[in-house]
Protein backbone atom coordinates (compact mmCIF):
# COMPACT_ATOMS: atom_id res chain seq x y z
CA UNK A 1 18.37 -1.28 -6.84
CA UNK A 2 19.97 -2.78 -3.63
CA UNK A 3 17.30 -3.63 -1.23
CA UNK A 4 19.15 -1.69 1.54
CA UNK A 5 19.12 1.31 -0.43
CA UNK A 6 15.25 0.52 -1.25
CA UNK A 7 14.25 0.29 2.02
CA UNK A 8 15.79 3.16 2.87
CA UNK A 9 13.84 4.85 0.24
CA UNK A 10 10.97 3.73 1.04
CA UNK A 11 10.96 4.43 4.97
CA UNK A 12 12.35 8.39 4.61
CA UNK A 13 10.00 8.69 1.37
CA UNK A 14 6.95 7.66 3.60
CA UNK A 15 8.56 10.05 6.42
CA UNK A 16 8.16 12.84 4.41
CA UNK A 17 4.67 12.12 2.93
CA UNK A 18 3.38 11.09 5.92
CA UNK A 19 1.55 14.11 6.98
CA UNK A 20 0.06 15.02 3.35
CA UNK A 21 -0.88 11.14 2.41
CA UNK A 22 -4.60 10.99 3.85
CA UNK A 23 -6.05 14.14 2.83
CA UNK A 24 -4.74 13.40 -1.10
CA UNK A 25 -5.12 9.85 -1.23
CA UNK A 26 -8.01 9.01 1.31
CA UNK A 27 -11.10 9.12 -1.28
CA UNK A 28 -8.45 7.77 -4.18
CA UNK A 29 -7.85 4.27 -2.30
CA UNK A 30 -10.80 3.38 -0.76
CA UNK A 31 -12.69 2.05 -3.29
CA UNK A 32 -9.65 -1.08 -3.30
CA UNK A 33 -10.05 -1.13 0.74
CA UNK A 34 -13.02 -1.35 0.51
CA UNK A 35 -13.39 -4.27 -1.40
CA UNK A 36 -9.96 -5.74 0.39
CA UNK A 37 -11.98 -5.39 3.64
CA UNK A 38 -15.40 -6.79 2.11
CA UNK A 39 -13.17 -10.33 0.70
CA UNK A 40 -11.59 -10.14 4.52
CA UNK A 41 -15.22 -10.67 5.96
CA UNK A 42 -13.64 -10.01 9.49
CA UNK A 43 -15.31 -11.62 12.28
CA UNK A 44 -15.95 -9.89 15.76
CA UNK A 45 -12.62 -10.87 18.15
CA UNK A 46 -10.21 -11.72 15.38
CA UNK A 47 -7.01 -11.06 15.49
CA UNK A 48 -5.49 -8.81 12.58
CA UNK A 49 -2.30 -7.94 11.06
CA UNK A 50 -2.49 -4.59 8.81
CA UNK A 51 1.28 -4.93 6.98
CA UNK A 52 2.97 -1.42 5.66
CA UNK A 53 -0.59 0.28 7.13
CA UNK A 54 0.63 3.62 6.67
CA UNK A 55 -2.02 6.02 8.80
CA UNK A 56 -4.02 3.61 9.93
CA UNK A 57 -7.14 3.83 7.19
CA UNK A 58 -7.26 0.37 6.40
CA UNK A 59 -6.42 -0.62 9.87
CA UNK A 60 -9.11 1.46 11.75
CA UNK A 61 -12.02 -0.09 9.33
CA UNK A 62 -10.77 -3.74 10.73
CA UNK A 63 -10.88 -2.67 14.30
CA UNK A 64 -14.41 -1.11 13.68
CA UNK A 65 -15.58 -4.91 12.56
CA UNK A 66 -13.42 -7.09 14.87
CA UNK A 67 -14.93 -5.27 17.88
CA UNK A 68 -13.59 -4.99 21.46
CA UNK A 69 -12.71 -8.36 21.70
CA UNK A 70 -10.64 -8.50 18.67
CA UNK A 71 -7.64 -6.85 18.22
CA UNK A 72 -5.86 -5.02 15.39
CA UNK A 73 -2.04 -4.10 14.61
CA UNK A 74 -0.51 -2.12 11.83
CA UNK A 75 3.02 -2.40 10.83
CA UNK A 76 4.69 0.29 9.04
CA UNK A 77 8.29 0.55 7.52
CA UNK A 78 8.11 4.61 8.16
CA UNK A 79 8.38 6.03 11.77
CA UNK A 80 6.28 9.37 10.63
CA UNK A 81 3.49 6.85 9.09
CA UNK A 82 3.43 4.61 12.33
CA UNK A 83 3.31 8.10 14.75
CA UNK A 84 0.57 9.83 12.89
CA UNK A 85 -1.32 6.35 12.75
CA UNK A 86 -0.98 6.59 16.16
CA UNK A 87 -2.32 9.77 17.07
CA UNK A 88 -5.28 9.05 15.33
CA UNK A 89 -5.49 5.80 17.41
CA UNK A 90 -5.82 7.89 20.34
CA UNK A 91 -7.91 10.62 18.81
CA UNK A 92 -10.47 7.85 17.80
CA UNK A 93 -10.23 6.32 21.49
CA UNK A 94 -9.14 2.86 20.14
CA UNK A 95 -8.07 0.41 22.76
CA UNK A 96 -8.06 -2.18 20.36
CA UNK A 97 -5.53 -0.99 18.04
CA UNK A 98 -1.15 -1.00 18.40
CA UNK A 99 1.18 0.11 15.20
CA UNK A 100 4.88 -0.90 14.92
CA UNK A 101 7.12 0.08 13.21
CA UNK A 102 8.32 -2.86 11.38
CA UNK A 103 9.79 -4.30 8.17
CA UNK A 104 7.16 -6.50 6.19
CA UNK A 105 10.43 -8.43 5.18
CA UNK A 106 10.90 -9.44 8.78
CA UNK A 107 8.02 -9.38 11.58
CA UNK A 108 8.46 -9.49 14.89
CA UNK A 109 5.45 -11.51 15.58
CA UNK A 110 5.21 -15.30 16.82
CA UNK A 111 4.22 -18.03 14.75
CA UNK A 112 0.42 -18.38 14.61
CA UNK A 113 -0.17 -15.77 15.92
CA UNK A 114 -2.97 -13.60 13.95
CA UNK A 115 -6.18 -15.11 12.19
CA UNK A 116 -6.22 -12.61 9.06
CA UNK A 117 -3.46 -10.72 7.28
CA UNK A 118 -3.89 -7.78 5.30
CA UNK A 119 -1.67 -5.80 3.08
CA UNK A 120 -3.39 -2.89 0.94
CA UNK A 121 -1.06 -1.03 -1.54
CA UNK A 122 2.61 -1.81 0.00
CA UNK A 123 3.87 -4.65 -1.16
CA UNK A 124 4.66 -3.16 -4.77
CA UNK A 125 7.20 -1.30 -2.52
CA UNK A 126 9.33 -4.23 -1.12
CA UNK A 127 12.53 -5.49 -2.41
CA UNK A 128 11.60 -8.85 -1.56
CA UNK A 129 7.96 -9.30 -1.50
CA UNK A 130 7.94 -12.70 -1.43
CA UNK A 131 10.04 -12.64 1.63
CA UNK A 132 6.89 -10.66 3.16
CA UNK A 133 4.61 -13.18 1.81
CA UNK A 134 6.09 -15.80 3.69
CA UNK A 135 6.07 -13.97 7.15
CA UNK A 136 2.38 -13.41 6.65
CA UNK A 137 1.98 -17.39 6.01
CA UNK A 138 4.37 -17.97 9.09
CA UNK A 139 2.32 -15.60 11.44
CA UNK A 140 -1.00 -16.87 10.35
CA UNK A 141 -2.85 -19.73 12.35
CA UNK A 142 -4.24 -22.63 11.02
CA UNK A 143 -7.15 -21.56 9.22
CA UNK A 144 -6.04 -17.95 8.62
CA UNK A 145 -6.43 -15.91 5.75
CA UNK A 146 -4.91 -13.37 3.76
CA UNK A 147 -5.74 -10.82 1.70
CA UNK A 148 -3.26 -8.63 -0.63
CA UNK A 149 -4.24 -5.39 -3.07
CA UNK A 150 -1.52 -3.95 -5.46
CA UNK A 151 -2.15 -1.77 -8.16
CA UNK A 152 -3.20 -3.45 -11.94
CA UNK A 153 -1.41 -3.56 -14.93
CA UNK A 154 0.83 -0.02 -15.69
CA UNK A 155 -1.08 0.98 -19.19
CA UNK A 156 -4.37 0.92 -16.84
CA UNK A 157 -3.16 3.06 -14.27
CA UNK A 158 -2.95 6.99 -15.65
CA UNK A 159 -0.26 7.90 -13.10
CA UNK A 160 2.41 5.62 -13.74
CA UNK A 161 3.60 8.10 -16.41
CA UNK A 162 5.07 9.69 -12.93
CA UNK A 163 7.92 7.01 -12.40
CA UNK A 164 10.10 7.45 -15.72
CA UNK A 165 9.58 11.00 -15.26
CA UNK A 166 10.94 11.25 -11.96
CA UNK A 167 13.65 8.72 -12.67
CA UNK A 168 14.83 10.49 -15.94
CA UNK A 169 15.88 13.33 -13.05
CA UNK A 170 17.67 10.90 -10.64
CA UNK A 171 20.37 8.73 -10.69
CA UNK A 172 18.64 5.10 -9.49
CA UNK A 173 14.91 3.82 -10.15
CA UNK A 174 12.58 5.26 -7.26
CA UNK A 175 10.14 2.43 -7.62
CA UNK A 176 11.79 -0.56 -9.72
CA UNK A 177 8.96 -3.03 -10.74
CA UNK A 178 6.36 -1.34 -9.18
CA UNK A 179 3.91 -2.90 -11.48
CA UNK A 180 5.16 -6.21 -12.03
CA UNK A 181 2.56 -7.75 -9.50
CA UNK A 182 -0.52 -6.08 -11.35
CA UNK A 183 0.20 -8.11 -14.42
CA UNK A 184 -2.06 -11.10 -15.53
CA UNK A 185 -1.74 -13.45 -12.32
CA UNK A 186 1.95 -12.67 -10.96
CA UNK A 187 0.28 -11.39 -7.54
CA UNK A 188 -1.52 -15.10 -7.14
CA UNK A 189 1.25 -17.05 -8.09
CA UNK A 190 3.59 -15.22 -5.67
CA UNK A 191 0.92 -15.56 -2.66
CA UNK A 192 0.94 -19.18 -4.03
CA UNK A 193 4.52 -19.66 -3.60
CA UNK A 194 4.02 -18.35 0.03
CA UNK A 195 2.08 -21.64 1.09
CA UNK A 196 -1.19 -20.14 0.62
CA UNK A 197 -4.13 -21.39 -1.34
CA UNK A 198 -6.04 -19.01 -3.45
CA UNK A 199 -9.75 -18.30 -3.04
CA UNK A 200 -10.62 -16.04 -5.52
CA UNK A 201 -8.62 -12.87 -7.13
CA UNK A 202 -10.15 -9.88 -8.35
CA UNK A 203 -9.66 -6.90 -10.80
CA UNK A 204 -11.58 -3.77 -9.64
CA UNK A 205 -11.30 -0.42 -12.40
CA UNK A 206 -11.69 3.15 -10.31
CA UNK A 207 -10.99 6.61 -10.89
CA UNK A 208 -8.83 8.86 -9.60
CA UNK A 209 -10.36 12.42 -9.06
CA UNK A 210 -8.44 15.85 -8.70
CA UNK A 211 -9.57 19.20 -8.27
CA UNK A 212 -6.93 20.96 -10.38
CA UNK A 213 -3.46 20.67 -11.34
CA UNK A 214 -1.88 21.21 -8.05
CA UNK A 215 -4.04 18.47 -5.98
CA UNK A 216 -2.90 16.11 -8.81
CA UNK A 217 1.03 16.71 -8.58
CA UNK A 218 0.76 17.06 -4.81
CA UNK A 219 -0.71 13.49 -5.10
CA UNK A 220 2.47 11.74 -6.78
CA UNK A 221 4.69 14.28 -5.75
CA UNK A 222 4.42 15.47 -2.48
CA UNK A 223 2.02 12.70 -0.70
CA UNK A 224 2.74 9.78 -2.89
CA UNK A 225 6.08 7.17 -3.85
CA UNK A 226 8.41 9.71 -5.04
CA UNK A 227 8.12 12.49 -2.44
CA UNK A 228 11.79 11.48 -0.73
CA UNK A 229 12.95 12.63 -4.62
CA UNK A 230 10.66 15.91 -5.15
CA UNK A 231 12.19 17.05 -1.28
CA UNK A 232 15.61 17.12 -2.72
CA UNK A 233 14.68 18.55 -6.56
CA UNK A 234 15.61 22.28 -6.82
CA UNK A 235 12.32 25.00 -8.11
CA UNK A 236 13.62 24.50 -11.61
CA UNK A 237 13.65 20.43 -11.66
CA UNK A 238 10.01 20.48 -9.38
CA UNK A 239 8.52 22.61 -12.26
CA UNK A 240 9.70 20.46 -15.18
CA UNK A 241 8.60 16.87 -13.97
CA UNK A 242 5.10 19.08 -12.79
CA UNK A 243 4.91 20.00 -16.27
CA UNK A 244 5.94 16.90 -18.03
CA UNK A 245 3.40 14.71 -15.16
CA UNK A 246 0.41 17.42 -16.63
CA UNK A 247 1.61 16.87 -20.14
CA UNK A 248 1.30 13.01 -19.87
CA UNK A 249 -2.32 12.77 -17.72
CA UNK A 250 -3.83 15.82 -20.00
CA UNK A 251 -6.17 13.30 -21.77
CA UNK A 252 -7.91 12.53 -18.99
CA UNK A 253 -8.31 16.58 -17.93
CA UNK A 254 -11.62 17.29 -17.62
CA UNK A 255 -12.28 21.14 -16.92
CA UNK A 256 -9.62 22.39 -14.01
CA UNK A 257 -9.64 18.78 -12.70
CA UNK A 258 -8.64 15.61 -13.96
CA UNK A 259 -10.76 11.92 -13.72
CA UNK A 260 -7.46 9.14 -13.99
CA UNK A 261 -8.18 5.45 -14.52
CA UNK A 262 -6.71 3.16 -12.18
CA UNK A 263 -6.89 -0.96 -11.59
CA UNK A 264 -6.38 -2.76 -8.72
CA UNK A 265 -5.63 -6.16 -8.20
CA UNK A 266 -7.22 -8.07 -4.96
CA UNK A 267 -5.98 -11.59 -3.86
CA UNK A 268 -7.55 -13.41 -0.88
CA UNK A 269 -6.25 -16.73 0.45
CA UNK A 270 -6.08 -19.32 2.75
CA UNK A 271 -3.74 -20.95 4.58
CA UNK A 272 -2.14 -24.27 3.59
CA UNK A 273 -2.46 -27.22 5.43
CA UNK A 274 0.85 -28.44 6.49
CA UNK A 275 3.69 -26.32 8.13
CA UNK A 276 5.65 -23.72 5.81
CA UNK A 277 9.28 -24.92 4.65
């Protein structure tokens, strides 16, 4: 796909999950930011940069352990994310908290400028995640550090069956590659290629829990990658790729709900010595 077109995507996709991403994907994610956050060890009064944050959950967790006197800001390709991120800001009475809206790809940040980078879930998203990579490294001090989650390896992860079947009923891939950085150690070696040296990468295994059938298509559909797609498919498209996503995750059914496996991959590193080239 053209990365114009991609980011495009991406940003109205976001837009239109926006206001249904937290409640179905809130207890689904956090056991990976969690353990992002826990390999971040932030310190009171750093200075952190939350990349394609979304609604702010990983971002409000690192402004709850920088403090005060540290200060937090989340970047987000989609408007709708980066408004209802900050509506919660002000809801939760955070003065240590800004979101931009911003591409990953290019950040409008100075040089040296943050002490930790973070980046949970989005970077499968990007046309040119290495790109992204390397504006992390460039707005990282000295002794920085970053730390990246994408999602594992596709046969681990019981929802992927949703890309093909969403792409069988439009005309370009809706998430080319999206698991290309889950496999064996292509996340590290692309962070490596960034100018940053790896401390330690991790493979966590979770589940994915759904109430019933609807909860788990609103997921994927309508608060997940593809929802720019399911807002233009007519009633008679929504209810075949509903019934073709139920077909594929029915072995892991269990009563009206469904328990899906899922893998994450977690890379932390540090900043190389030297000056990025």
């Amino acid at each position: 796909m053209d990365p114009k077109l991609q980011r495009r995507v991406q940003r109205y996709g976001w837009d239109r999950a926006a206001s249904r991403y937290e409640p179905l994907w809130r207890e689904q994610l956090a056991p990976a930011q969690a353990e992002l956050l826990a390999a971040a060890a932030l310190a009171p009064g750093a200075r952190v940069l939350d990349v394609a944050c979304g609604t702010g959950l990983v971002t409000f967790q690192a402004a709850g352990a920088v403090g005060p006197t540290g200060r937090v800001c989340g970047t987000d390709l989609s408007a709708q994310m980066i408004e209802a991120a900050r509506r919660n800001a002000q809801v939760r009475g955070l003065p240590n908290v800004e979101f931009l809206r911003m591409d990953a790809e290019s950040l409008a940040l100075p040089d040296a400028s943050v002490d930790v980078a973070l980046c949970a879930l989005g970077l499968m998203y990007l046309p040119n995640p290495e790109l992204a990579l390397r504006e992390m490294r460039r707005v990282l001090c000295r002794d920085g550090r970053a730390v990246i989650a994408v999602w594992g390896e596709r046969s681990r992860c019981a929802w992927s069956a949703l890309f093909p079947i969403v792409d069988s009923e439009v005309s370009s891939e809706v998430c080319p590659l999206f698991f290309r950085l889950g496999q064996s150690d292509a996340l590290a070696r692309l962070i490596s290629a960034a100018n940053l040296d790896i401390v330690e990468q991790r493979r966590i295994e979770s589940t994915l829990n759904y109430v019933d059938a609807e909860e788990a298509c609103d997921a994927v559909f309508v608060g997940g990658p593809v929802a720019l797609a399911w807002s233009r498919f007519d009633d008679a498209a929504r209810e075949r790729v509903c019934a073709r996503y139920l077909e594929a995750i029915e072995p892991w059914r269990d009563g009206r709900g469904y328990r899906l496996p899922g893998e994450f991959v977690i890379v932390s590193a540090a900043a190389a010595r030297g000056h990025l080239r």
